[in-house]
Protein backbone atom coordinates (compact mmCIF):
# COMPACT_ATOMS: atom_id res chain seq x y z
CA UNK A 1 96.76 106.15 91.71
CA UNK A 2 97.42 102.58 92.90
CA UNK A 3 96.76 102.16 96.61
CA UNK A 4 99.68 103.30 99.01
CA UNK A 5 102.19 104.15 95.76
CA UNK A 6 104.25 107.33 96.18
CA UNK A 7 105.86 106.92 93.02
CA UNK A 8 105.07 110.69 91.68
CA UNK A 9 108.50 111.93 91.59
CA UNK A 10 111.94 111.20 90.84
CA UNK A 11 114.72 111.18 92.93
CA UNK A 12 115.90 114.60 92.70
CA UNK A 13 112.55 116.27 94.31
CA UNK A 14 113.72 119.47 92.97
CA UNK A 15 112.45 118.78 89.76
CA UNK A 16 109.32 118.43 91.72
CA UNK A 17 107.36 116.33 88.74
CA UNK A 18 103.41 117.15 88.81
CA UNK A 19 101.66 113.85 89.39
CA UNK A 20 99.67 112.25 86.49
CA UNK A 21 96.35 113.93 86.10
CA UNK A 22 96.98 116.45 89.00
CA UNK A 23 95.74 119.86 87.98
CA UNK A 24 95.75 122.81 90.00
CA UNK A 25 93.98 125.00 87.99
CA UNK A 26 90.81 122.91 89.58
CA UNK A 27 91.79 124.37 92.68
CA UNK A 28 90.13 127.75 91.47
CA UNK A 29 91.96 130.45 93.99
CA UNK A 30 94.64 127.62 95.11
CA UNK A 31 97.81 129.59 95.99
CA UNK A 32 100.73 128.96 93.89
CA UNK A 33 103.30 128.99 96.93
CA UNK A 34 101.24 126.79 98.45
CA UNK A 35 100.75 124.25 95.24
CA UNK A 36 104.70 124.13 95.38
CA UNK A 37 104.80 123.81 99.45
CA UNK A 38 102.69 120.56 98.14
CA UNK A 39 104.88 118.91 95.21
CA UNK A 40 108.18 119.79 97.50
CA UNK A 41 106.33 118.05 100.51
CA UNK A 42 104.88 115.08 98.95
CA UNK A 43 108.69 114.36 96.93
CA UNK A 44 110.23 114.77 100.42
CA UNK A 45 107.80 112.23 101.94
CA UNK A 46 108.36 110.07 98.47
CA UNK A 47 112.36 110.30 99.31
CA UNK A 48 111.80 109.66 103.21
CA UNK A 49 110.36 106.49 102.74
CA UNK A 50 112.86 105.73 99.87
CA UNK A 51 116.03 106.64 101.86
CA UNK A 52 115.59 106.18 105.63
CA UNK A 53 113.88 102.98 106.30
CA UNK A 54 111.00 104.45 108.00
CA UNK A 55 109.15 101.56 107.35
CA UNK A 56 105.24 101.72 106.10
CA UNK A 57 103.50 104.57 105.09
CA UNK A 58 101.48 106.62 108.09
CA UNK A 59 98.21 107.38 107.30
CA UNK A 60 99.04 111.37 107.38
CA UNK A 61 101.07 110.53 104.55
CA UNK A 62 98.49 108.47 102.96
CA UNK A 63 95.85 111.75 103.18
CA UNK A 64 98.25 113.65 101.68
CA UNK A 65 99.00 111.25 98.48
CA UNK A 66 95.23 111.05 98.03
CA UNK A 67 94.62 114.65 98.35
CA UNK A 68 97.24 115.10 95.25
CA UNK A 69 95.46 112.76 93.38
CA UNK A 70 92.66 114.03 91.29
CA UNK A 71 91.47 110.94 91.05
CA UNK A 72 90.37 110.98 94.73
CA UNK A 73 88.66 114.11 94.89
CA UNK A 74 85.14 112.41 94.78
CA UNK A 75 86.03 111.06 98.27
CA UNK A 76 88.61 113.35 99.76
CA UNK A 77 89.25 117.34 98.93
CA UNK A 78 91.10 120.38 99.76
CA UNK A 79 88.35 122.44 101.33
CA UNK A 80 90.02 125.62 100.07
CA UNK A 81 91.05 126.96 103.84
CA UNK A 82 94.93 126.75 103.50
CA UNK A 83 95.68 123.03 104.90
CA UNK A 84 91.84 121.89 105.73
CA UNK A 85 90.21 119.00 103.76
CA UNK A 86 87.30 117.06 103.90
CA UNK A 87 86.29 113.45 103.06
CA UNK A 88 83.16 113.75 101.84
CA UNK A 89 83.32 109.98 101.66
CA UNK A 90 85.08 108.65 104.56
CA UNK A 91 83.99 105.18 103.52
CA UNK A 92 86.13 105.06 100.73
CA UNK A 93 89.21 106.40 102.43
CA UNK A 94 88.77 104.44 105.48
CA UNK A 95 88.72 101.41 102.50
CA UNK A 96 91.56 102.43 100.52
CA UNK A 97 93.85 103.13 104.31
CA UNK A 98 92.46 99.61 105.42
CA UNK A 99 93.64 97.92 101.51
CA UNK A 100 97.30 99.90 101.97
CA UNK A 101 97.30 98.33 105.53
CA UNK A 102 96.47 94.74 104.83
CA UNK A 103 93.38 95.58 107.19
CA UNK A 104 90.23 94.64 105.46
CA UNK A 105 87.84 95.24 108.70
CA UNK A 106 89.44 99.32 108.49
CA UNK A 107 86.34 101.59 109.02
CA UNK A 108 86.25 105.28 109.57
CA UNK A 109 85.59 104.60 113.40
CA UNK A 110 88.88 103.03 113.14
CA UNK A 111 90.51 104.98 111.23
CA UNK A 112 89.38 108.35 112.82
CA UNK A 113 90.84 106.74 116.04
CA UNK A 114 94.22 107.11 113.75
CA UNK A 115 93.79 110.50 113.22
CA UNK A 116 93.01 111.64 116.69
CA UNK A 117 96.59 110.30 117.57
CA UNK A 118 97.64 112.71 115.33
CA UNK A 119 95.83 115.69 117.57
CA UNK A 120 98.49 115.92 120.39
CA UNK A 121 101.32 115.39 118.46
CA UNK A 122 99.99 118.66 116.16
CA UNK A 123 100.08 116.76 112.92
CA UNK A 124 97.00 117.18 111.98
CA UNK A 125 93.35 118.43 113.86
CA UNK A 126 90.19 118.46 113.65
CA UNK A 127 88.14 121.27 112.80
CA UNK A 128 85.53 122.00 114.99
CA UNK A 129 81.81 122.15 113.94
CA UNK A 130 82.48 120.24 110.54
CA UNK A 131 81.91 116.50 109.94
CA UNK A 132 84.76 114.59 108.09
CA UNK A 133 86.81 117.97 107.54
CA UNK A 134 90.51 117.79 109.31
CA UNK A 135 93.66 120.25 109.23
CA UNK A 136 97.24 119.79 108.76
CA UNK A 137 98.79 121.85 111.51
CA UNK A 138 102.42 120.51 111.28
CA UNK A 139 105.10 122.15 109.88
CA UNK A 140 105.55 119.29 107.62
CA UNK A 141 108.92 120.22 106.26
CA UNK A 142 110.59 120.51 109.50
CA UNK A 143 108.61 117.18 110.50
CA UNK A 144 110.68 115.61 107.95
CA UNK A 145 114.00 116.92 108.52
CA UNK A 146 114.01 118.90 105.51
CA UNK A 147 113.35 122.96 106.74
């Protein structure tokens, strides 16, 4: 995946295109309503950013492009609990978010300091008692304008 790309999918999201090297069988018990809550999501962030000027990406969008990418799972997972995932290297993520950003000081201190904005605005949360392991809590669809 190269850095801050959402070019998965074409334009018509209901075709809903499985990214390059994405496979959900790795997933083991991965729910299949939830695998196409995932494609439909991602395309309608992919068309968001296409269609409405929105601007840059935001890093909630960012987690969610890595966390489709296979690629990425050495450094950031689904933990298997519905929306939770973990970055069992935050390092890496905090690198890639800082190379999408033009920031190339970006840290996990900074970046977590993203993701807590995220926390009152229930986007996404923390989950308590686990290092590096955050929740989406949004309901990402209507988020976007699309439910």
């Amino acid at each position: 995946m190269e850095v801050c790309q959402s070019g998965y999918y074409t334009e018509d999201f209901r075709t809903q295109e499985v990214p390059a090297g994405f496979d959900f069988a790795s997933y083991g018990e991965f729910n299949y309503t939830l695998q196409r809550q995932l494609l439909t999501l991602t395309s309608l962030i992919y068309l968001q950013t296409l269609h409405s000027g929105s601007g840059p990406i935001q890093l909630w969008q960012f987690l969610l492009e890595l966390l489709l990418d296979s690629a990425c799972r050495t450094f950031i997972s689904w933990t298997g609990d519905g929306w939770e995932f973990k970055m069992s290297d935050p390092t890496e993520v905090a690198k890639r978010w800082g190379q999408c950003k033009n920031k190339p000081k970006m840290n996990y201190e900074k970046l977590s300091r993203g993701l807590r904005y995220y926390y009152h605005k229930n986007i996404i949360h923390k989950t308590a008692g686990k290092r590096y392991v955050y929740r989406f809590v949004c309901d990402m669809q209507g988020m976007l304008g699309k439910g």
